[in-house]
C-alpha atoms as a PDB file:
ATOM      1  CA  UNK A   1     -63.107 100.831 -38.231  1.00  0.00           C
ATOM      2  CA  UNK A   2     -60.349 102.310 -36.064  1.00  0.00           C
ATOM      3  CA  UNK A   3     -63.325 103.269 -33.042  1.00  0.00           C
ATOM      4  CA  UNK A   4     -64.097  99.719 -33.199  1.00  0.00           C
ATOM      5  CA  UNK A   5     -60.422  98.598 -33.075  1.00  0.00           C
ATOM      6  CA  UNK A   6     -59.984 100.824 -30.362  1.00  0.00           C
ATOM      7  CA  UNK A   7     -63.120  99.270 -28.581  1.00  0.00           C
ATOM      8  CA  UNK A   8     -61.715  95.703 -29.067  1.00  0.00           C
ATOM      9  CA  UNK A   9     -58.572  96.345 -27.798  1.00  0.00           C
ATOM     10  CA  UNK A  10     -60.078  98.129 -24.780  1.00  0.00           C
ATOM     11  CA  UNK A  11     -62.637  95.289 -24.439  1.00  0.00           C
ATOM     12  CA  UNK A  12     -59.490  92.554 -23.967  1.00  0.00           C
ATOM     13  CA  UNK A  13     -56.537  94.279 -22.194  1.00  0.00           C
ATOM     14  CA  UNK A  14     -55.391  93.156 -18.766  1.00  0.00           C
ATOM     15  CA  UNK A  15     -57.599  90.172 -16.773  1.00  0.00           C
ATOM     16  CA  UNK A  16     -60.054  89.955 -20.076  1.00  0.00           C
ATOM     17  CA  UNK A  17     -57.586  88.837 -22.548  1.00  0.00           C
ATOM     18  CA  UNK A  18     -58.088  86.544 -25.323  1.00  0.00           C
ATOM     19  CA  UNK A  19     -58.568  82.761 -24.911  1.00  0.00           C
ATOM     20  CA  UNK A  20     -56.252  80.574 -26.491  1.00  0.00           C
ATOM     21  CA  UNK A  21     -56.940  77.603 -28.388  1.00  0.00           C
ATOM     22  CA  UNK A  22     -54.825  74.003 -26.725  1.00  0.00           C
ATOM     23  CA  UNK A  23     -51.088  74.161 -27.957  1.00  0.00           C
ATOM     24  CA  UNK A  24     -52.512  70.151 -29.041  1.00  0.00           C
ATOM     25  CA  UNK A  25     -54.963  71.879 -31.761  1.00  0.00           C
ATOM     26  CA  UNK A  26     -52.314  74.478 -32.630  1.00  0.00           C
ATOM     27  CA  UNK A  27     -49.951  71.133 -33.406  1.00  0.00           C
ATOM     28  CA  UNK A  28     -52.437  69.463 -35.612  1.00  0.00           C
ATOM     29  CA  UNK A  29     -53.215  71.916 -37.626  1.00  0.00           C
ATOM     30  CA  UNK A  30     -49.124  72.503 -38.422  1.00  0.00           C
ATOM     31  CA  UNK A  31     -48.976  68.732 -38.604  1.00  0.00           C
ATOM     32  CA  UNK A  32     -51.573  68.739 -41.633  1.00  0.00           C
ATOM     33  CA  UNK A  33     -50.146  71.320 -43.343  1.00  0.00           C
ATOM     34  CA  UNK A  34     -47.751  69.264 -44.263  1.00  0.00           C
ATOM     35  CA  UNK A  35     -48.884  66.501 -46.380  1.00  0.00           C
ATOM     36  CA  UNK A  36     -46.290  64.392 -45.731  1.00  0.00           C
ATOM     37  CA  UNK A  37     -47.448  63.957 -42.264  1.00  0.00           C
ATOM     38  CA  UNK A  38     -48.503  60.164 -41.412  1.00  0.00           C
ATOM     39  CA  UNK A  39     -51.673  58.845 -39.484  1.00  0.00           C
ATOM     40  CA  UNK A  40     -49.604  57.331 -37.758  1.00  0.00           C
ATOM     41  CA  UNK A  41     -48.085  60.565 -36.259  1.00  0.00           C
ATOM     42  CA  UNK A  42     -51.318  62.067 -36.248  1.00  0.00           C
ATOM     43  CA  UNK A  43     -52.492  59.550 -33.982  1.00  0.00           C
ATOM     44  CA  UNK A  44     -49.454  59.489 -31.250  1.00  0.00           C
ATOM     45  CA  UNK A  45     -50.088  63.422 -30.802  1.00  0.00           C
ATOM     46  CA  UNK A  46     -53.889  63.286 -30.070  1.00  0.00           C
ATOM     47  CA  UNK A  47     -53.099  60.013 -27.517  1.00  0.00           C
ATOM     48  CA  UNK A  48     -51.612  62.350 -25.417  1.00  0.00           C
ATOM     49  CA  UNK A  49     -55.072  63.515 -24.287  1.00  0.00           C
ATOM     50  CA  UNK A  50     -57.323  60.092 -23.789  1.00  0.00           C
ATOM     51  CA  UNK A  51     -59.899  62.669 -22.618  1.00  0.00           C
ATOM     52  CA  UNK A  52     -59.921  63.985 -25.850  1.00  0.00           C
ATOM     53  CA  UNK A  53     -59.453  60.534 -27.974  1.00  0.00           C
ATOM     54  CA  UNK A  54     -62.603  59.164 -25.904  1.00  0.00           C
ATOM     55  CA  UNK A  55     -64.813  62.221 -26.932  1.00  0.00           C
ATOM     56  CA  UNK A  56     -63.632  61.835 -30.281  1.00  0.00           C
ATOM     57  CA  UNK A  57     -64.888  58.175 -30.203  1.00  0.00           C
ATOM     58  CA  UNK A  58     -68.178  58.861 -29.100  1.00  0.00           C
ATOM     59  CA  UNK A  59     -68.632  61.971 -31.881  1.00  0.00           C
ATOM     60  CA  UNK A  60     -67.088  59.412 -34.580  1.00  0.00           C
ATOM     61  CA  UNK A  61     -69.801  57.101 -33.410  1.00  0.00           C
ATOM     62  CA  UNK A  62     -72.519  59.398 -33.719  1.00  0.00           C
ATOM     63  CA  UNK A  63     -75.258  59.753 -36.904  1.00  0.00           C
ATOM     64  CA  UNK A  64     -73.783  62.778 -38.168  1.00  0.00           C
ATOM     65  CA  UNK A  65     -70.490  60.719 -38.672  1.00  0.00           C
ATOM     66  CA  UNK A  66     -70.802  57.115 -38.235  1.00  0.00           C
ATOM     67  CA  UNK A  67     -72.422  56.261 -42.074  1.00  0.00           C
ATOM     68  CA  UNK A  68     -71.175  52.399 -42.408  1.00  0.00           C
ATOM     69  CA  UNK A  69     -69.446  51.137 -38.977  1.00  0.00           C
ATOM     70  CA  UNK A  70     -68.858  51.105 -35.946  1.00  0.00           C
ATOM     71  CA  UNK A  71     -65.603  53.050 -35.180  1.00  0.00           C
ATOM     72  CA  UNK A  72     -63.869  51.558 -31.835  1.00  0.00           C
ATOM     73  CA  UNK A  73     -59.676  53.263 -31.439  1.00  0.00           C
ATOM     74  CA  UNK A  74     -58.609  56.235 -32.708  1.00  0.00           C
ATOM     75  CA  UNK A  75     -56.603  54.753 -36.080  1.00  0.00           C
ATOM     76  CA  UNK A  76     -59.942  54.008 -37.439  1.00  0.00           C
ATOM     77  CA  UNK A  77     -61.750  57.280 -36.879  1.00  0.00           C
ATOM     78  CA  UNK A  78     -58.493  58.770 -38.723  1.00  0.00           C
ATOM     79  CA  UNK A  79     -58.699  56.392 -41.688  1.00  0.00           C
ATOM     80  CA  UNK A  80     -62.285  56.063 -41.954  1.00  0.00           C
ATOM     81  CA  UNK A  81     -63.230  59.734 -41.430  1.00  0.00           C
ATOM     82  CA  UNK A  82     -60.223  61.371 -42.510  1.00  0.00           C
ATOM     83  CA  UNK A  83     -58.341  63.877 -41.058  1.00  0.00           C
ATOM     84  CA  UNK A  84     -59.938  66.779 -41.780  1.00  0.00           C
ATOM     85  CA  UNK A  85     -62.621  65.850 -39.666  1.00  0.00           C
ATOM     86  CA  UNK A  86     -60.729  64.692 -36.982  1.00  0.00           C
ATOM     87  CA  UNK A  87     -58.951  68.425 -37.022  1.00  0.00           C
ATOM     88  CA  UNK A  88     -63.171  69.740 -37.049  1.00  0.00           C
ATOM     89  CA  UNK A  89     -63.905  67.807 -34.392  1.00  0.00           C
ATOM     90  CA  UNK A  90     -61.131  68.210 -32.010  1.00  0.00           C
ATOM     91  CA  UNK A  91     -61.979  72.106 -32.697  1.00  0.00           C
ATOM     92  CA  UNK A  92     -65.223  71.423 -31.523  1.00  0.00           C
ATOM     93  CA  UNK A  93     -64.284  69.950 -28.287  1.00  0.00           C
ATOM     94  CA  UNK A  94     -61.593  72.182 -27.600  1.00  0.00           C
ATOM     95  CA  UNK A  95     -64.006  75.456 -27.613  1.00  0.00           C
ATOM     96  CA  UNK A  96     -66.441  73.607 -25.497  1.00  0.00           C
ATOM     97  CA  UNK A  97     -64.001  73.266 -23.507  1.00  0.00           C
ATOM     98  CA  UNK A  98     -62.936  76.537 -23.781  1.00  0.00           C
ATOM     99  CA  UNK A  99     -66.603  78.245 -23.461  1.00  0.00           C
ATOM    100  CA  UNK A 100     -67.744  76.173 -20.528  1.00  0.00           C
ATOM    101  CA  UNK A 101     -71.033  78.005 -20.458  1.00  0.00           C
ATOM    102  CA  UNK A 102     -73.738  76.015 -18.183  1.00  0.00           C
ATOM    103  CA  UNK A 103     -77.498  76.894 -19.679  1.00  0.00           C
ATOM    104  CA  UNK A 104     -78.924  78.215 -16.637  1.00  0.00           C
ATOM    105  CA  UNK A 105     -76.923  81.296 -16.712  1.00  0.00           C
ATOM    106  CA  UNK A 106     -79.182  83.224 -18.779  1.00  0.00           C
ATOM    107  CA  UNK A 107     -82.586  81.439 -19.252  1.00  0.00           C
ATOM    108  CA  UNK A 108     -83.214  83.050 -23.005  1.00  0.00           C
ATOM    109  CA  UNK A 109     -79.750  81.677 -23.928  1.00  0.00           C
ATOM    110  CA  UNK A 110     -79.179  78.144 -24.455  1.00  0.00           C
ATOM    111  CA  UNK A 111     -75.914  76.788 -25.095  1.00  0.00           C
ATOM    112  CA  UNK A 112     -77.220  73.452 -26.958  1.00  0.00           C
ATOM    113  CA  UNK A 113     -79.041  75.864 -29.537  1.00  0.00           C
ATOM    114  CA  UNK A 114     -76.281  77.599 -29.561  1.00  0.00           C
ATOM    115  CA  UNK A 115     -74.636  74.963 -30.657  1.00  0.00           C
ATOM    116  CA  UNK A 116     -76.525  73.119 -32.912  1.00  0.00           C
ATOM    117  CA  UNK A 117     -76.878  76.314 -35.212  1.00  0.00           C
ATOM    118  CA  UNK A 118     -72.779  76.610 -35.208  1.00  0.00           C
ATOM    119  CA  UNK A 119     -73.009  72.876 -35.558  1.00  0.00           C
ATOM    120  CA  UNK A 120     -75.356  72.884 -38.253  1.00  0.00           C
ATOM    121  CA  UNK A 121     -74.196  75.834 -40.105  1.00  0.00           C
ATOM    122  CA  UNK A 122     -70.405  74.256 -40.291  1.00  0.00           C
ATOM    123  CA  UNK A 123     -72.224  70.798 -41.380  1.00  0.00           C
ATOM    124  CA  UNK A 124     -74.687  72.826 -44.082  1.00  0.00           C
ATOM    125  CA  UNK A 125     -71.613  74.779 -45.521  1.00  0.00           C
ATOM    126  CA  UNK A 126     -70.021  71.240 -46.850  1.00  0.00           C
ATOM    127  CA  UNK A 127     -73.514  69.758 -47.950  1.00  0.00           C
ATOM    128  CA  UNK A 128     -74.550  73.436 -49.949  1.00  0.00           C
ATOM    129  CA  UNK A 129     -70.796  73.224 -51.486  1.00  0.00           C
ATOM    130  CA  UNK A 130     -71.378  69.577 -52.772  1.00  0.00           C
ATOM    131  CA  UNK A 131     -74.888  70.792 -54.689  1.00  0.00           C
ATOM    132  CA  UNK A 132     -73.489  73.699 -56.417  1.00  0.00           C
ATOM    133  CA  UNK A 133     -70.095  72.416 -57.237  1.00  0.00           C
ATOM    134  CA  UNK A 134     -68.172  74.608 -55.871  1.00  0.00           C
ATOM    135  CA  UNK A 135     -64.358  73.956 -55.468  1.00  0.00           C
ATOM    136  CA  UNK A 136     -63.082  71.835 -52.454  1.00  0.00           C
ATOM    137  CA  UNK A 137     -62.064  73.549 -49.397  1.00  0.00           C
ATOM    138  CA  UNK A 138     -61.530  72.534 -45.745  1.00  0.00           C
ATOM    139  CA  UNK A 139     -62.252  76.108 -44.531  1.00  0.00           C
ATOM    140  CA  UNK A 140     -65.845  76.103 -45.439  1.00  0.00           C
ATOM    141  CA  UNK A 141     -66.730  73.999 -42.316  1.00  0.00           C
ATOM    142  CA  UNK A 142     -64.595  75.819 -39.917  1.00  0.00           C
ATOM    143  CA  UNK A 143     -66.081  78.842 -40.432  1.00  0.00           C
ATOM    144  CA  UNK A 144     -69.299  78.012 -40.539  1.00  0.00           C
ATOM    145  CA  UNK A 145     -68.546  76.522 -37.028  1.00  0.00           C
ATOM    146  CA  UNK A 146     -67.224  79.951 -35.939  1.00  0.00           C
ATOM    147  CA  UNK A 147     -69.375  82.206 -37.800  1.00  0.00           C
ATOM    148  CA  UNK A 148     -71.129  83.424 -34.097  1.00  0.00           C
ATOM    149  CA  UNK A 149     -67.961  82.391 -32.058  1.00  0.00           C
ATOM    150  CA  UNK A 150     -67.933  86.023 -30.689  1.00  0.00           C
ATOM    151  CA  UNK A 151     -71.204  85.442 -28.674  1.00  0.00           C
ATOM    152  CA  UNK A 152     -69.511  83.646 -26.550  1.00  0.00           C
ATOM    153  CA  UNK A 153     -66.600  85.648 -26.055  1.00  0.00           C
ATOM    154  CA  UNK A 154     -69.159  88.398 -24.876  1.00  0.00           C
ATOM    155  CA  UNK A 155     -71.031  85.444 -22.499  1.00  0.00           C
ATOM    156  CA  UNK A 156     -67.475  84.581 -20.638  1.00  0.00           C
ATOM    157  CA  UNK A 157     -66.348  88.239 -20.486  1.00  0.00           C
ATOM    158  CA  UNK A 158     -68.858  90.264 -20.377  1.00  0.00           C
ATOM    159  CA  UNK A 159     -71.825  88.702 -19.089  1.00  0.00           C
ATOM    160  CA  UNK A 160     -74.147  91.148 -18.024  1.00  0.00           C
ATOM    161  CA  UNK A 161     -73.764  93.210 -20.864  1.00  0.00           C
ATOM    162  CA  UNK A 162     -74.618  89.830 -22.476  1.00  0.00           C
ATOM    163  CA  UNK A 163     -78.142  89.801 -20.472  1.00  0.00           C
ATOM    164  CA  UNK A 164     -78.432  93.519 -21.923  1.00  0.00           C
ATOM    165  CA  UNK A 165     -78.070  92.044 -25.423  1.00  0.00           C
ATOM    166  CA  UNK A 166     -80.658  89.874 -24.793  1.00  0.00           C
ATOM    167  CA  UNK A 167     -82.841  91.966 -23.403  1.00  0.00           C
ATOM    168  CA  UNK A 168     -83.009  94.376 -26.269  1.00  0.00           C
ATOM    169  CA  UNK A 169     -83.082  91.480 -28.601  1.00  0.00           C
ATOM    170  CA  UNK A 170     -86.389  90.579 -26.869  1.00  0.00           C
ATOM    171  CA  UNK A 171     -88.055  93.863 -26.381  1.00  0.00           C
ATOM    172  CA  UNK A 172     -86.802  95.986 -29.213  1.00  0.00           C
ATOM    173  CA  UNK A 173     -87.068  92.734 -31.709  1.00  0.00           C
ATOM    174  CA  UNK A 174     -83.468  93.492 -32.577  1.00  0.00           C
ATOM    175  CA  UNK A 175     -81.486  91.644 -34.628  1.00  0.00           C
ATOM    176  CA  UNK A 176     -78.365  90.309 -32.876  1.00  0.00           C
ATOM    177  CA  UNK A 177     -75.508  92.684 -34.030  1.00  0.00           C
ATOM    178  CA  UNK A 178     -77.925  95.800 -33.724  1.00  0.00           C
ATOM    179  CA  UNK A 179     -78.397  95.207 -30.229  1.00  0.00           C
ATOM    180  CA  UNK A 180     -74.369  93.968 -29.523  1.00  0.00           C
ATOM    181  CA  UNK A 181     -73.671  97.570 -31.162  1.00  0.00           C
ATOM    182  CA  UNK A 182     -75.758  99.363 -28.868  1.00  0.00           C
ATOM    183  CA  UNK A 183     -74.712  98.271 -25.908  1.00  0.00           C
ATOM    184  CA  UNK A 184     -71.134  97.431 -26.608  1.00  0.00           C
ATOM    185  CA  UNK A 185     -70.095  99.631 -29.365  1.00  0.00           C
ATOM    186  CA  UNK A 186     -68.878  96.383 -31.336  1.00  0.00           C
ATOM    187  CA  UNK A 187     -71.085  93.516 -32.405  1.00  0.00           C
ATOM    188  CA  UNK A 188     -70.505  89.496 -32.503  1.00  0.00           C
ATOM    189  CA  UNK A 189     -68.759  89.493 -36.032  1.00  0.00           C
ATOM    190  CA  UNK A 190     -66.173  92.207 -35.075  1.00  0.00           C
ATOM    191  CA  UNK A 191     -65.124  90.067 -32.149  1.00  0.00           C
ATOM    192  CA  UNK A 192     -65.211  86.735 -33.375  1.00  0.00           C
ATOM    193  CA  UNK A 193     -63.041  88.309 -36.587  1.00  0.00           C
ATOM    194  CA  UNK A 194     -60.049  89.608 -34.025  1.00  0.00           C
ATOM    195  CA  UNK A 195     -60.385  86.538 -32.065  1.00  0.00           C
ATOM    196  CA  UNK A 196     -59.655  84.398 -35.401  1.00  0.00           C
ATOM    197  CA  UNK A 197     -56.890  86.609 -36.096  1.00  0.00           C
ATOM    198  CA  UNK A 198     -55.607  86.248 -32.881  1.00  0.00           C
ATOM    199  CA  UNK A 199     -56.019  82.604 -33.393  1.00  0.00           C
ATOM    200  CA  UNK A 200     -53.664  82.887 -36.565  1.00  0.00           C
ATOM    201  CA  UNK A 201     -57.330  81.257 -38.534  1.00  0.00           C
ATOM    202  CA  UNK A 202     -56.503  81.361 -42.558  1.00  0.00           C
ATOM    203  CA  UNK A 203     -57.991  84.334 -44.845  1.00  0.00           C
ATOM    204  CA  UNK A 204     -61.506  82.694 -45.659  1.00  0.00           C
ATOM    205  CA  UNK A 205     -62.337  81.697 -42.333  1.00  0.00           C
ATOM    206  CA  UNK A 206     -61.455  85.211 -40.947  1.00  0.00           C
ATOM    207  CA  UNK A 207     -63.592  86.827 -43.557  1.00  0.00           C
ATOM    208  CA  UNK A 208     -66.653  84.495 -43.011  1.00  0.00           C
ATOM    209  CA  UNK A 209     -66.977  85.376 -39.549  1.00  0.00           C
ATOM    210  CA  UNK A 210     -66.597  88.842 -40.221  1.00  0.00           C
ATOM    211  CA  UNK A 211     -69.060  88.696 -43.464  1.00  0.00           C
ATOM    212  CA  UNK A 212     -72.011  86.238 -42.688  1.00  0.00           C
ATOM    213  CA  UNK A 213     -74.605  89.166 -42.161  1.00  0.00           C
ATOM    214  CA  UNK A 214     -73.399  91.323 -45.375  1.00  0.00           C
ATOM    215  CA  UNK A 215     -75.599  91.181 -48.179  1.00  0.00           C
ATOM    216  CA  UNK A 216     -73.571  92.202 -50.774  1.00  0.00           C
ATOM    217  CA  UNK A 217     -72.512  91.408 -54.431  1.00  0.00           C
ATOM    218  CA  UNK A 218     -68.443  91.728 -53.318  1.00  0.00           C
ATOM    219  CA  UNK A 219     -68.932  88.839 -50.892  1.00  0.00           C
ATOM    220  CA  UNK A 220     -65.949  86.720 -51.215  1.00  0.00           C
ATOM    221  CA  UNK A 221     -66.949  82.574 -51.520  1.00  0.00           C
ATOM    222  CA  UNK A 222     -65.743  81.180 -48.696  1.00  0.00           C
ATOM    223  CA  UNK A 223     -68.036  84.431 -47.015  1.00  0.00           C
ATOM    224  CA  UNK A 224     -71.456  84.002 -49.084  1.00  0.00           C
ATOM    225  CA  UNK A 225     -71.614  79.858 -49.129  1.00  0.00           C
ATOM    226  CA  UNK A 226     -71.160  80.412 -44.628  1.00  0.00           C
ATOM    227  CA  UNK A 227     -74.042  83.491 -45.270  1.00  0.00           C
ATOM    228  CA  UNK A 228     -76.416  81.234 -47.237  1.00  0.00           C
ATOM    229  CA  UNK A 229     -75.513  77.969 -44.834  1.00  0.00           C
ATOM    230  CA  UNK A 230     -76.600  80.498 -41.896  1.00  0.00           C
ATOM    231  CA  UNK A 231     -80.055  81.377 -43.889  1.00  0.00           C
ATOM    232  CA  UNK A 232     -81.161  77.033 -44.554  1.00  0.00           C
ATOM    233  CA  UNK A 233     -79.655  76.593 -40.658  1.00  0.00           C
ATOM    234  CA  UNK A 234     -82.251  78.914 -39.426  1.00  0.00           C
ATOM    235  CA  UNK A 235     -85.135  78.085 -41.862  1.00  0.00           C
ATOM    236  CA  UNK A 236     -84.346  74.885 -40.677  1.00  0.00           C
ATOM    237  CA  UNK A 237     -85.308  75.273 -36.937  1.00  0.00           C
ATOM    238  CA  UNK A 238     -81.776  75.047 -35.742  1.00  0.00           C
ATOM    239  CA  UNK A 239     -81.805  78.584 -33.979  1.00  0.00           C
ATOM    240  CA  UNK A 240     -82.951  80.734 -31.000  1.00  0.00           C
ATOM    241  CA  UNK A 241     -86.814  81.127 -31.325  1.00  0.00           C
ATOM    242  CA  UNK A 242     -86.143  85.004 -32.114  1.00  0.00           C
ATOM    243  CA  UNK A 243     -84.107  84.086 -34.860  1.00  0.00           C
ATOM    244  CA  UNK A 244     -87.136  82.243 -36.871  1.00  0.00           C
ATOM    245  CA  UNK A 245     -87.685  83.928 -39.495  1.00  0.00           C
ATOM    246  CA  UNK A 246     -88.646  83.430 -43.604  1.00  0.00           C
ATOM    247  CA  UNK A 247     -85.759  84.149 -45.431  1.00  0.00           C
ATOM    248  CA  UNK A 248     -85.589  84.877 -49.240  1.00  0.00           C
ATOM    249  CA  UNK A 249     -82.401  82.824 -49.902  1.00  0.00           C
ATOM    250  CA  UNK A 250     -83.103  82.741 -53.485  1.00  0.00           C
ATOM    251  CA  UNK A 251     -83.037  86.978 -53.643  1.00  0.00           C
ATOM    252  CA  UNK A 252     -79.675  87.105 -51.541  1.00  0.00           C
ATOM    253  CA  UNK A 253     -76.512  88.351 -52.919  1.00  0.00           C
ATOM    254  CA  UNK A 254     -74.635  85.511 -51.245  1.00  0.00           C
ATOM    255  CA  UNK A 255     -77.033  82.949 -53.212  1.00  0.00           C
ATOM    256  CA  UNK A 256     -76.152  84.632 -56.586  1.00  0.00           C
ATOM    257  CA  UNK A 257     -73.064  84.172 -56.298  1.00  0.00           C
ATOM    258  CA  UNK A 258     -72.959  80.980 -55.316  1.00  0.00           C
ATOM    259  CA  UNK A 259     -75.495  79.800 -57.547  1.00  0.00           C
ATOM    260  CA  UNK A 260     -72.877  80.917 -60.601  1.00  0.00           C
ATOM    261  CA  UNK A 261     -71.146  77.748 -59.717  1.00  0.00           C
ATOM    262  CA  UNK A 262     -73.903  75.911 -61.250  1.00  0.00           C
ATOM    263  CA  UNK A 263     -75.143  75.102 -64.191  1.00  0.00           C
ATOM    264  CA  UNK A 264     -78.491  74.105 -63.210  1.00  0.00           C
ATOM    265  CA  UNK A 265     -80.856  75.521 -60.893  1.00  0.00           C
ATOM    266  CA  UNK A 266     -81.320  74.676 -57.622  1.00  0.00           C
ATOM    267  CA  UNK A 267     -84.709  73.570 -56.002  1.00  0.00           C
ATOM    268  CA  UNK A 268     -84.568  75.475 -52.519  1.00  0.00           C
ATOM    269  CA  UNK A 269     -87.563  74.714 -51.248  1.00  0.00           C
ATOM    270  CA  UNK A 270     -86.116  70.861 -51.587  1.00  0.00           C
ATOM    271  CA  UNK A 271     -83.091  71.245 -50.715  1.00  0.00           C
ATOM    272  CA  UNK A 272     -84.623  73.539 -47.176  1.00  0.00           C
ATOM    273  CA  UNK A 273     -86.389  70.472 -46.638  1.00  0.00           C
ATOM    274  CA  UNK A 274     -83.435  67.999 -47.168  1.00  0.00           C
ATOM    275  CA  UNK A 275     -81.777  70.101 -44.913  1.00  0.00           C
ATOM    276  CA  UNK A 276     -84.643  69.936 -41.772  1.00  0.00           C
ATOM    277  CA  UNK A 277     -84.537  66.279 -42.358  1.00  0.00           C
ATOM    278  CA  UNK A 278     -80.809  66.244 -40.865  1.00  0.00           C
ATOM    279  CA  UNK A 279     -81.833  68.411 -37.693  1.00  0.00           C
ATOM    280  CA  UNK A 280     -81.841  64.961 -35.245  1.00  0.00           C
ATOM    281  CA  UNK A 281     -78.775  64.473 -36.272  1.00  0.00           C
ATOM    282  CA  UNK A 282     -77.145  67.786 -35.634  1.00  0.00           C
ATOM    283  CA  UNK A 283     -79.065  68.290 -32.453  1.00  0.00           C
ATOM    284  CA  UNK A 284     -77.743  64.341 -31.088  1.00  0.00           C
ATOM    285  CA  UNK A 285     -74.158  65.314 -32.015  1.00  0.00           C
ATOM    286  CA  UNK A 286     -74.731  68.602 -29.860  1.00  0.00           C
ATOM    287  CA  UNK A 287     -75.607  66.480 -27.203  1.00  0.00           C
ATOM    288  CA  UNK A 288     -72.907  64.130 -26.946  1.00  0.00           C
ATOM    289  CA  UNK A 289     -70.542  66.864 -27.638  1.00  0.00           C
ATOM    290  CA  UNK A 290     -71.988  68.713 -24.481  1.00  0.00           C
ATOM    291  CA  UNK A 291     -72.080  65.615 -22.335  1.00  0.00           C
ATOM    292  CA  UNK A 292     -69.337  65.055 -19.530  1.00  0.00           C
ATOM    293  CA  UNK A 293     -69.468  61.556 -20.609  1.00  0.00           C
ATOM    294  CA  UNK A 294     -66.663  60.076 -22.139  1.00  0.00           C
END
């Protein structure tokens, strides 16, 4: 652990140091920590960016959101969708905004898969929670949105060690973090861990990032529910074509644990196809989020 402390530090000291999330997101999240904090006030802090109020708009107004009505000024999207998922979706914009990445950098990498896995994964994590009962949380989505944030840390910084990645992925039919490891001496999980650290991220969302590929019977929770949400996400379709795979989500630690939760078992093949039935509406959210449109 300390070599690949070491590394990280190394990796982001002078001109290559962390990105930092908008002081606006940083605000917001203080502001709903306190629950005494009105819509009201909610609302007069994210006007300050009408960039950011328009995109929110659009995403309110999109399948994965927009269930009854049309939303049309910010007050609504708060009271209709709560804000909880205005904080999500703000996050969202802000690390596209943040990660900038155009898709004809690398041609194997896409940024819109990219993002609809992260997408999907985050959306999954609330859906999977809701079927086995488990206890509320507004962390589950966040890290299932962040799970793979390090990949892009490695894209901005570090890109042609990124094409390396690749590369090895393609030809040694690697998986992801074996291939990050040999090249950089860290992998995607390490890195998007001390970036959500740096980031000041709560407990559970730090130790999904870092946890999502452990199959083990200590997973925390918040840890195995983002692990499992991964597994449907990619028997779902919503990943890179390397990452297709057949998963046995019923044999995985994470599953056990979550499945404890329940009383009754859960039909996985159903709910995998439940799941592929909300693609279209994953993938159209990736695309307006990605669009320069407001």
């Amino acid at each position: 652990m300390k070599d690949k402390q070491s590394i990280l530090k190394r990796m982001f000291a002078g001109n290559k140091q962390l990105p930092t999330l908008p002081v606006l997101f940083n605000q917001l999240n203080k502001m709903l920590d306190n629950p005494f904090t009105s819509n009201k006030a909610i609302s007069e802090l994210i006007m300050k960016d009408q960039s950011l109020v328009a995109k929110i708009l659009k995403l309110s107004n999109s399948a994965l959101y927009s269930k009854r009505q049309e939303i049309t000024n910010l007050s609504n999207a708060i009271t209709f969708l709560g804000t909880a998922s205005i904080r999500n979706l703000i996050l969202q914009i802000s690390l596209v905004r943040l990660f900038d990445i155009k898709d004809d950098q690398i041609p194997e990498f896409s940024i819109s898969i990219f993002w609809e896995h992260s997408l999907g994964t985050a959306y999954f994590t609330e859906v999977i929670a809701k079927k086995l009962n488990l206890p509320h949380s507004d962390t589950y989505y966040i890290g299932g949105l962040l799970h793979d944030i390090g990949k892009l840390v490695i894209f901005q910084f570090y890109l042609n060690e990124f094409k390396q990645i690749i590369k090895k992925q393609l030809d040694k039919n690697l998986i992801d973090y074996e291939a990050e490891e040999e090249i950089l001496g860290v992998n995607h999980t390490d890195i998007g861990t001390y970036i959500a650290e740096h980031w000041n991220f709560k407990r559970e969302i730090i130790e999904s990032i870092r946890d999502h590929h452990k199959n083990l019977k200590t997973l925390p929770m918040h840890a195995a529910l983002v692990r499992i949400s991964n597994l449907f996400t990619k028997a779902a379709g919503l990943c890179f074509p390397w990452d297709k795979h057949v998963f046995d989500i019923t044999g995985d630690y994470a599953w056990e644990i979550l499945s404890t939760q329940k009383n009754e078992s859960i039909d996985v093949e159903r709910l995998t196809f439940e799941i592929s039935d909300e693609t279209s509406i994953i993938q159209d959210s990736v695309r307006e989020l990605l669009s320069k449109k407001s």
